[in-house]
N, C-alpha and C. Protein backbone atom coordinates (compact mmCIF):
# COMPACT_ATOMS: atom_id res chain seq x y z
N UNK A 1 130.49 94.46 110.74
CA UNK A 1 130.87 95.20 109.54
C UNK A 1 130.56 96.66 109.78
N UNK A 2 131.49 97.68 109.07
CA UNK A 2 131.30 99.22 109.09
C UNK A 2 130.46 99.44 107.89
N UNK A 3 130.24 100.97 108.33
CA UNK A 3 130.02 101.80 107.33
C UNK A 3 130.62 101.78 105.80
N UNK A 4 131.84 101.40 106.37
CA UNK A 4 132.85 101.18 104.97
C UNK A 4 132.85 99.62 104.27
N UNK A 5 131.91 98.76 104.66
CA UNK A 5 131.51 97.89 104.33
C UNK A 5 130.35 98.17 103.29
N UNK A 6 129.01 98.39 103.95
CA UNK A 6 128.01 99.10 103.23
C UNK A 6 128.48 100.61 101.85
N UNK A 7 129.58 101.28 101.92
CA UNK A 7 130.37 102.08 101.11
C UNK A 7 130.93 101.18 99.58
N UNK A 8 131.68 100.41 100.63
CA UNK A 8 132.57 99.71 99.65
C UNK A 8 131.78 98.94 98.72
N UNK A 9 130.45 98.31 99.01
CA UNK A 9 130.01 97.41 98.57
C UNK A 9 128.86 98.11 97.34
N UNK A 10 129.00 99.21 97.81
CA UNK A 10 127.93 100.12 96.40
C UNK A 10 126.94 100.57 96.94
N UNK A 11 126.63 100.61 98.17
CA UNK A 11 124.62 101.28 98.69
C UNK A 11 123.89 99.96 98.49
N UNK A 12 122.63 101.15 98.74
CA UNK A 12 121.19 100.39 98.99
C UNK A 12 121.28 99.56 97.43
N UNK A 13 121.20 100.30 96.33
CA UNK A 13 121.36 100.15 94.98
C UNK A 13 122.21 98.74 94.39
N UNK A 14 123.11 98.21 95.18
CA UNK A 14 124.31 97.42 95.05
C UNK A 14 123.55 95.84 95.40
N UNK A 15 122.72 96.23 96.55
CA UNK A 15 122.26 95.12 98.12
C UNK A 15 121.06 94.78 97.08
N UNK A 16 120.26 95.91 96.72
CA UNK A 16 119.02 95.41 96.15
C UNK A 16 119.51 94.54 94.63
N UNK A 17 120.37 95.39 93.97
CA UNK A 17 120.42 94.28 93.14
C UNK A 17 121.22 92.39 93.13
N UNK A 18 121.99 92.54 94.61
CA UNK A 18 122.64 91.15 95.14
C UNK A 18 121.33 90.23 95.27
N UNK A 19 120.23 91.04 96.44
CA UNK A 19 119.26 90.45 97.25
C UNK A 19 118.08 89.45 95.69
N UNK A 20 118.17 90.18 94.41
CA UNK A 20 116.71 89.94 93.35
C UNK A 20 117.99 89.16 92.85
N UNK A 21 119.13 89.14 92.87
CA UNK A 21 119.83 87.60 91.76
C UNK A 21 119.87 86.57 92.66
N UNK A 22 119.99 87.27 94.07
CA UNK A 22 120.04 85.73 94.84
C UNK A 22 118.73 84.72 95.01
N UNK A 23 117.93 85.14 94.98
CA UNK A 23 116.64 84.86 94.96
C UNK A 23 115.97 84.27 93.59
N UNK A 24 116.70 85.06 92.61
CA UNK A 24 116.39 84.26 91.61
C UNK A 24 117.05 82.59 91.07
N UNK A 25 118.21 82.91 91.74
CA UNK A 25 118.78 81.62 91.48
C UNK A 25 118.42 80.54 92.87
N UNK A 26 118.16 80.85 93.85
CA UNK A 26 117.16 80.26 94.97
C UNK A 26 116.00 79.56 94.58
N UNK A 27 115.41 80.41 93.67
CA UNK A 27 113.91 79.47 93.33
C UNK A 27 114.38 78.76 92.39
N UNK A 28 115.72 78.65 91.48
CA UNK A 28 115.94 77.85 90.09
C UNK A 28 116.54 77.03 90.80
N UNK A 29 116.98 76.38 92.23
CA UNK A 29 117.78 75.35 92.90
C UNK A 29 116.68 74.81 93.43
N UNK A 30 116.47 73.60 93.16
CA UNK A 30 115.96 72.08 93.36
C UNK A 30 115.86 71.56 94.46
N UNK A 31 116.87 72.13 95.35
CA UNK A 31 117.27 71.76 96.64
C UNK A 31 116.72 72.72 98.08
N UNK A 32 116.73 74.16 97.17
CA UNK A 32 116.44 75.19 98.09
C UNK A 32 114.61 75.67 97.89
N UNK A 33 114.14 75.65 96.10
CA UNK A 33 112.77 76.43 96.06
C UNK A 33 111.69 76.12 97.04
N UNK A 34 112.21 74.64 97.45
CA UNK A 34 110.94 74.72 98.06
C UNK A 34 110.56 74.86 100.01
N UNK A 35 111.84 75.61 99.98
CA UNK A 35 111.84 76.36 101.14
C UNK A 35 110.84 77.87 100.88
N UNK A 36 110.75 78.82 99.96
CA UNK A 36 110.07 79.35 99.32
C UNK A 36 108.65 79.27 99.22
N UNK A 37 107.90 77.86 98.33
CA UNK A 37 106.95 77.80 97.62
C UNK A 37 105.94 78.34 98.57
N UNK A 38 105.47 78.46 100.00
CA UNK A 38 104.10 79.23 100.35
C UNK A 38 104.71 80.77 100.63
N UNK A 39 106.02 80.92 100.64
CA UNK A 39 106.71 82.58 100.55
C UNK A 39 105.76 83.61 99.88
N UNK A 40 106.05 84.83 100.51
CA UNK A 40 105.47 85.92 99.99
C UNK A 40 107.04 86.47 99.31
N UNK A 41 107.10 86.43 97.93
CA UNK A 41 108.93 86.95 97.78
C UNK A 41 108.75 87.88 97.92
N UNK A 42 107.76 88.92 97.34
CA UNK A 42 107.96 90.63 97.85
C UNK A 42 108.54 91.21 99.01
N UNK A 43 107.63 90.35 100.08
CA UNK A 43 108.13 90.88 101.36
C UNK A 43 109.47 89.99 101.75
N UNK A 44 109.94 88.68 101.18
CA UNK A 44 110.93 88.02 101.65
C UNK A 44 112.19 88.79 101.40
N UNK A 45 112.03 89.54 100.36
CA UNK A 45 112.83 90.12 99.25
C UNK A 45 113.43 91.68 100.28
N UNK A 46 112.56 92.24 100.23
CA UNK A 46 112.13 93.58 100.96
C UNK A 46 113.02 93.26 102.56
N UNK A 47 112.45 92.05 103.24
CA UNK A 47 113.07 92.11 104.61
C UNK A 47 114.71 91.90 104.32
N UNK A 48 114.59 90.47 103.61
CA UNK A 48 116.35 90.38 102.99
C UNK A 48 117.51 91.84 102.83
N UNK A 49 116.39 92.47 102.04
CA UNK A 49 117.77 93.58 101.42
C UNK A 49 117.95 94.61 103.00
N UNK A 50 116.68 94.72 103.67
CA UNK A 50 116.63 95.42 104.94
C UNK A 50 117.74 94.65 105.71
N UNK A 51 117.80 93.65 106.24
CA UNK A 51 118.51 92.96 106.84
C UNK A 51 120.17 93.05 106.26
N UNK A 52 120.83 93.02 105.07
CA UNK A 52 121.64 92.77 104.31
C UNK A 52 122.16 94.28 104.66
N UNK A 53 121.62 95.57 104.63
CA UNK A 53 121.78 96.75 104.63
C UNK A 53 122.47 97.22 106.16
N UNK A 54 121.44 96.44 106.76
CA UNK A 54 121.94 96.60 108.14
C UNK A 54 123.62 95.97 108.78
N UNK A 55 123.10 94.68 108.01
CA UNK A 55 124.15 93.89 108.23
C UNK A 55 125.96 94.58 107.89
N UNK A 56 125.81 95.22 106.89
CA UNK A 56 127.08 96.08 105.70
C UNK A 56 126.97 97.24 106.74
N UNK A 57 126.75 98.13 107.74
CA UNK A 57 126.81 98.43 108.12
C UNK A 57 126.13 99.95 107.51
N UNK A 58 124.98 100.20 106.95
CA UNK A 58 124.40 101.06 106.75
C UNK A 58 123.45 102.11 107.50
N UNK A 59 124.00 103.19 107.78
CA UNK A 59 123.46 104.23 108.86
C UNK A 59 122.11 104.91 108.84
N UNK A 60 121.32 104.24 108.05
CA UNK A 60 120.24 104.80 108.04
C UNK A 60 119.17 103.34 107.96
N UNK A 61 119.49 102.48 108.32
CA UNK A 61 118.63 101.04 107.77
C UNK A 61 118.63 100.52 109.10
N UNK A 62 116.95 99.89 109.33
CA UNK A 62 117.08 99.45 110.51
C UNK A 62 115.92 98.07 110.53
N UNK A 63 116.48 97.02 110.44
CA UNK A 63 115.78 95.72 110.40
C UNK A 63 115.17 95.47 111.43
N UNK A 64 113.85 95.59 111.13
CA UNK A 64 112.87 95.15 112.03
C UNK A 64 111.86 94.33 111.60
N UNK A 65 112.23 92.90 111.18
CA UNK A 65 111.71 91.82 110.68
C UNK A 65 111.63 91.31 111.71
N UNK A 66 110.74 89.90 111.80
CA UNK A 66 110.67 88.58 113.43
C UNK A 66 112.72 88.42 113.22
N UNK A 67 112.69 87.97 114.53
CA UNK A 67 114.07 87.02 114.71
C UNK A 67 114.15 86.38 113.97
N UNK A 68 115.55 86.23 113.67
CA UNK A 68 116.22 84.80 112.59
C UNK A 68 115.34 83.71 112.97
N UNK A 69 115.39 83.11 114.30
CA UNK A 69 115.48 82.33 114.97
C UNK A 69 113.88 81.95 114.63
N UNK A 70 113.08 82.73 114.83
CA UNK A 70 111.30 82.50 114.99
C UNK A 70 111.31 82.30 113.44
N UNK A 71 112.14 83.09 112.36
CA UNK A 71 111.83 83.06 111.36
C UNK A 71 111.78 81.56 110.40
N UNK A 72 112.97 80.75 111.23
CA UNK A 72 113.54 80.29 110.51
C UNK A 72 113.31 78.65 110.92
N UNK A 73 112.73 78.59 112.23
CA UNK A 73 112.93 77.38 113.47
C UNK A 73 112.21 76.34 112.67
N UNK A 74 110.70 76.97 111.83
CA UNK A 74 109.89 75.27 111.32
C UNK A 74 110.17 75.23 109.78
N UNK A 75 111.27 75.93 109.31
CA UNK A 75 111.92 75.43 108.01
C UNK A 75 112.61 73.98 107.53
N UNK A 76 113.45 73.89 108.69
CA UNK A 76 113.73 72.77 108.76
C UNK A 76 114.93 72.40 107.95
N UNK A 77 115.98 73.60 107.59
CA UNK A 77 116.88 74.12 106.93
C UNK A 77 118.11 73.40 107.37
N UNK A 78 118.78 72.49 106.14
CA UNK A 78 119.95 71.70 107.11
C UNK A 78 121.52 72.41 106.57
N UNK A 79 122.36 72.29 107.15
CA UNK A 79 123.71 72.66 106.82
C UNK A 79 123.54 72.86 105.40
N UNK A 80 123.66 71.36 104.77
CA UNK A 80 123.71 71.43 103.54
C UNK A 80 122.85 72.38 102.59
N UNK A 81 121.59 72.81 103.01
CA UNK A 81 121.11 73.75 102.20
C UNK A 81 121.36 74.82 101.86
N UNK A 82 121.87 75.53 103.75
CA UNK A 82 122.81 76.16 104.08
C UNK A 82 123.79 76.86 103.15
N UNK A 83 124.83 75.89 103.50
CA UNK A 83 125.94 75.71 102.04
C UNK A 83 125.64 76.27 100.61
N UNK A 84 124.27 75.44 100.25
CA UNK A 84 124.06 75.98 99.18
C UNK A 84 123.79 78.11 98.70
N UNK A 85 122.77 77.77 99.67
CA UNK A 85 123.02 79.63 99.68
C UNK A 85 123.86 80.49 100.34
N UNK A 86 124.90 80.12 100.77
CA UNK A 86 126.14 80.34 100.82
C UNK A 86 127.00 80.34 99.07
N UNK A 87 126.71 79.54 98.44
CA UNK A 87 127.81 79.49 97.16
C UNK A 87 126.88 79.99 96.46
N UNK A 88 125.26 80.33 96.12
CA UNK A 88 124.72 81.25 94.62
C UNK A 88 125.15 82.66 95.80
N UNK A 89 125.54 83.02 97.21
CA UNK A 89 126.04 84.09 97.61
C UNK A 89 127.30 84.53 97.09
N UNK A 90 127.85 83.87 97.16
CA UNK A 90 129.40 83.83 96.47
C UNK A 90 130.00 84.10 95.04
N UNK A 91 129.30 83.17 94.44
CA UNK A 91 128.64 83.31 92.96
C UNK A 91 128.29 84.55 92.63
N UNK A 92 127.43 85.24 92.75
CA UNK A 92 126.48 86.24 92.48
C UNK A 92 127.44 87.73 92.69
N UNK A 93 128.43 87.17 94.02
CA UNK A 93 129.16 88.31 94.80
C UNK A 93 130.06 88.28 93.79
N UNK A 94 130.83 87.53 93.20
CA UNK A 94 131.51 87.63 92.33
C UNK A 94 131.40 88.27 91.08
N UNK A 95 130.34 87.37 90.46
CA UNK A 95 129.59 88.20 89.15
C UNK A 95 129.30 89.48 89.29
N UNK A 96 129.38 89.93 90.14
CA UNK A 96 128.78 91.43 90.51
C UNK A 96 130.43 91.97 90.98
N UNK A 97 131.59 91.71 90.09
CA UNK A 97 132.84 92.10 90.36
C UNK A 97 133.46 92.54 91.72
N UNK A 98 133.01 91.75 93.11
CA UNK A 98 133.42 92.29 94.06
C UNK A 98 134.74 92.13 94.05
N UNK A 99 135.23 92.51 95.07
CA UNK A 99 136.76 92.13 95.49
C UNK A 99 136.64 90.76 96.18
N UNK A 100 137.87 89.93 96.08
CA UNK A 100 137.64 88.46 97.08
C UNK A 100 137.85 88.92 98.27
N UNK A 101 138.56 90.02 99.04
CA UNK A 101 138.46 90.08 100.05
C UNK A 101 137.23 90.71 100.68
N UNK A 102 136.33 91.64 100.16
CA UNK A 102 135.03 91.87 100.20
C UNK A 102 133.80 90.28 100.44
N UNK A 103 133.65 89.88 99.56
CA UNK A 103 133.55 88.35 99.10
C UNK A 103 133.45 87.91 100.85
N UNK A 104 134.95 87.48 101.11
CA UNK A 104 135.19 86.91 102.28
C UNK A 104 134.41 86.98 103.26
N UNK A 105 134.79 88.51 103.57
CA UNK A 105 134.13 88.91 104.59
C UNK A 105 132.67 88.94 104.59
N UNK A 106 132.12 89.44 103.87
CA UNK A 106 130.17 89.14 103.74
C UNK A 106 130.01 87.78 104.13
N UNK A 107 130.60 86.53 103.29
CA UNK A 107 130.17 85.12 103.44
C UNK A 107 130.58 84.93 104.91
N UNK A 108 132.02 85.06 105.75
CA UNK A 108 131.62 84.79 106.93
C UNK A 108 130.62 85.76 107.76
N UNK A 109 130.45 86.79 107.63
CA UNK A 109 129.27 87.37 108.62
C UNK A 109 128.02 86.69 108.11
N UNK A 110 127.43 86.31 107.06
CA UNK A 110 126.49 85.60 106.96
C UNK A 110 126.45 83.91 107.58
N UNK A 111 127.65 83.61 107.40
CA UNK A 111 128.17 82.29 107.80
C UNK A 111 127.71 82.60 109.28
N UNK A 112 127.61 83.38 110.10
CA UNK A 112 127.98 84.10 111.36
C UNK A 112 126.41 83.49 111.88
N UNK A 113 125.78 83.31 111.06
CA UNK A 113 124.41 83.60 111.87
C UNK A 113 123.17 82.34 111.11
N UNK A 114 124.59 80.99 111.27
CA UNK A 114 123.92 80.01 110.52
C UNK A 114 123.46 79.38 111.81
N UNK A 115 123.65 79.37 113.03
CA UNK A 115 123.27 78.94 114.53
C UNK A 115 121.55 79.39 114.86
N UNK A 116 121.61 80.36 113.98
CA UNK A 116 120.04 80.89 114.07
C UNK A 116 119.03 80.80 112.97
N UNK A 117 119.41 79.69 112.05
CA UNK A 117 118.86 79.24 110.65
C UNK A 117 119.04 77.69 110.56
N UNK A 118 120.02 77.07 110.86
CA UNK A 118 120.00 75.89 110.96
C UNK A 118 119.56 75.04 111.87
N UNK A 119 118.82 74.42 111.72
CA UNK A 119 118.29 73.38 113.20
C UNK A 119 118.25 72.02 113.49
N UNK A 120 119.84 71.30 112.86
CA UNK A 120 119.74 70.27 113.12
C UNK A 120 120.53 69.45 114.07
């Protein structure tokens, strides 16, 4: 993703407020909170929108959290959960009046980097 990704999508301002609804509806799913429950959300929150910033292609943001991979390996995170934060992503992207072709594109670049979150 460009610059004109991170543009189009509204700033830092846009990401931070995607990153605190997604999260909120994360801990209200049954399926997902308790991937969470020993979480620090401040900092989960904080690396997320860092990461998300980078990701949209923002020129001044530079994610330097552990690897997906270290982050993510003794979660134990299956497709299906996956999925799930994939659609309150979608959801949320919507409610927050994106464009569907905006939409699209975020969910597959996130989709992009389910090889390094999923481990089954």
């Amino acid at each position: 993703m460009d610059q004109n990704i991170f543009d189009s999508f509204g700033g830092d301002g846009q990401i931070s407020d995607l990153i605190d609804q997604f999260y909120y509806k994360v801990l209200f799913d049954q399926t997902l909170r308790g991937k969470f429950l020993k979480a620090d959300m401040t900092r989960v929150r904080l690396q997320q929108k860092t990461f998300f910033a980078q990701m949209f292609g923002c020129p001044h943001t530079k994610y330097t959290g552990k690897d997906l991979i270290e982050v993510h390996k003794n979660l134990n995170i299956t497709n299906q959960q996956f999925d799930r934060f994939l659609h309150h992503l979608k959801c949320i992207l919507s409610d927050m009046n994106k464009p569907a072709e905006l939409i699209d594109q975020i969910i597959k670049k996130v989709d992009s980097h389910r090889k390094l979150i999923v481990f089954e």
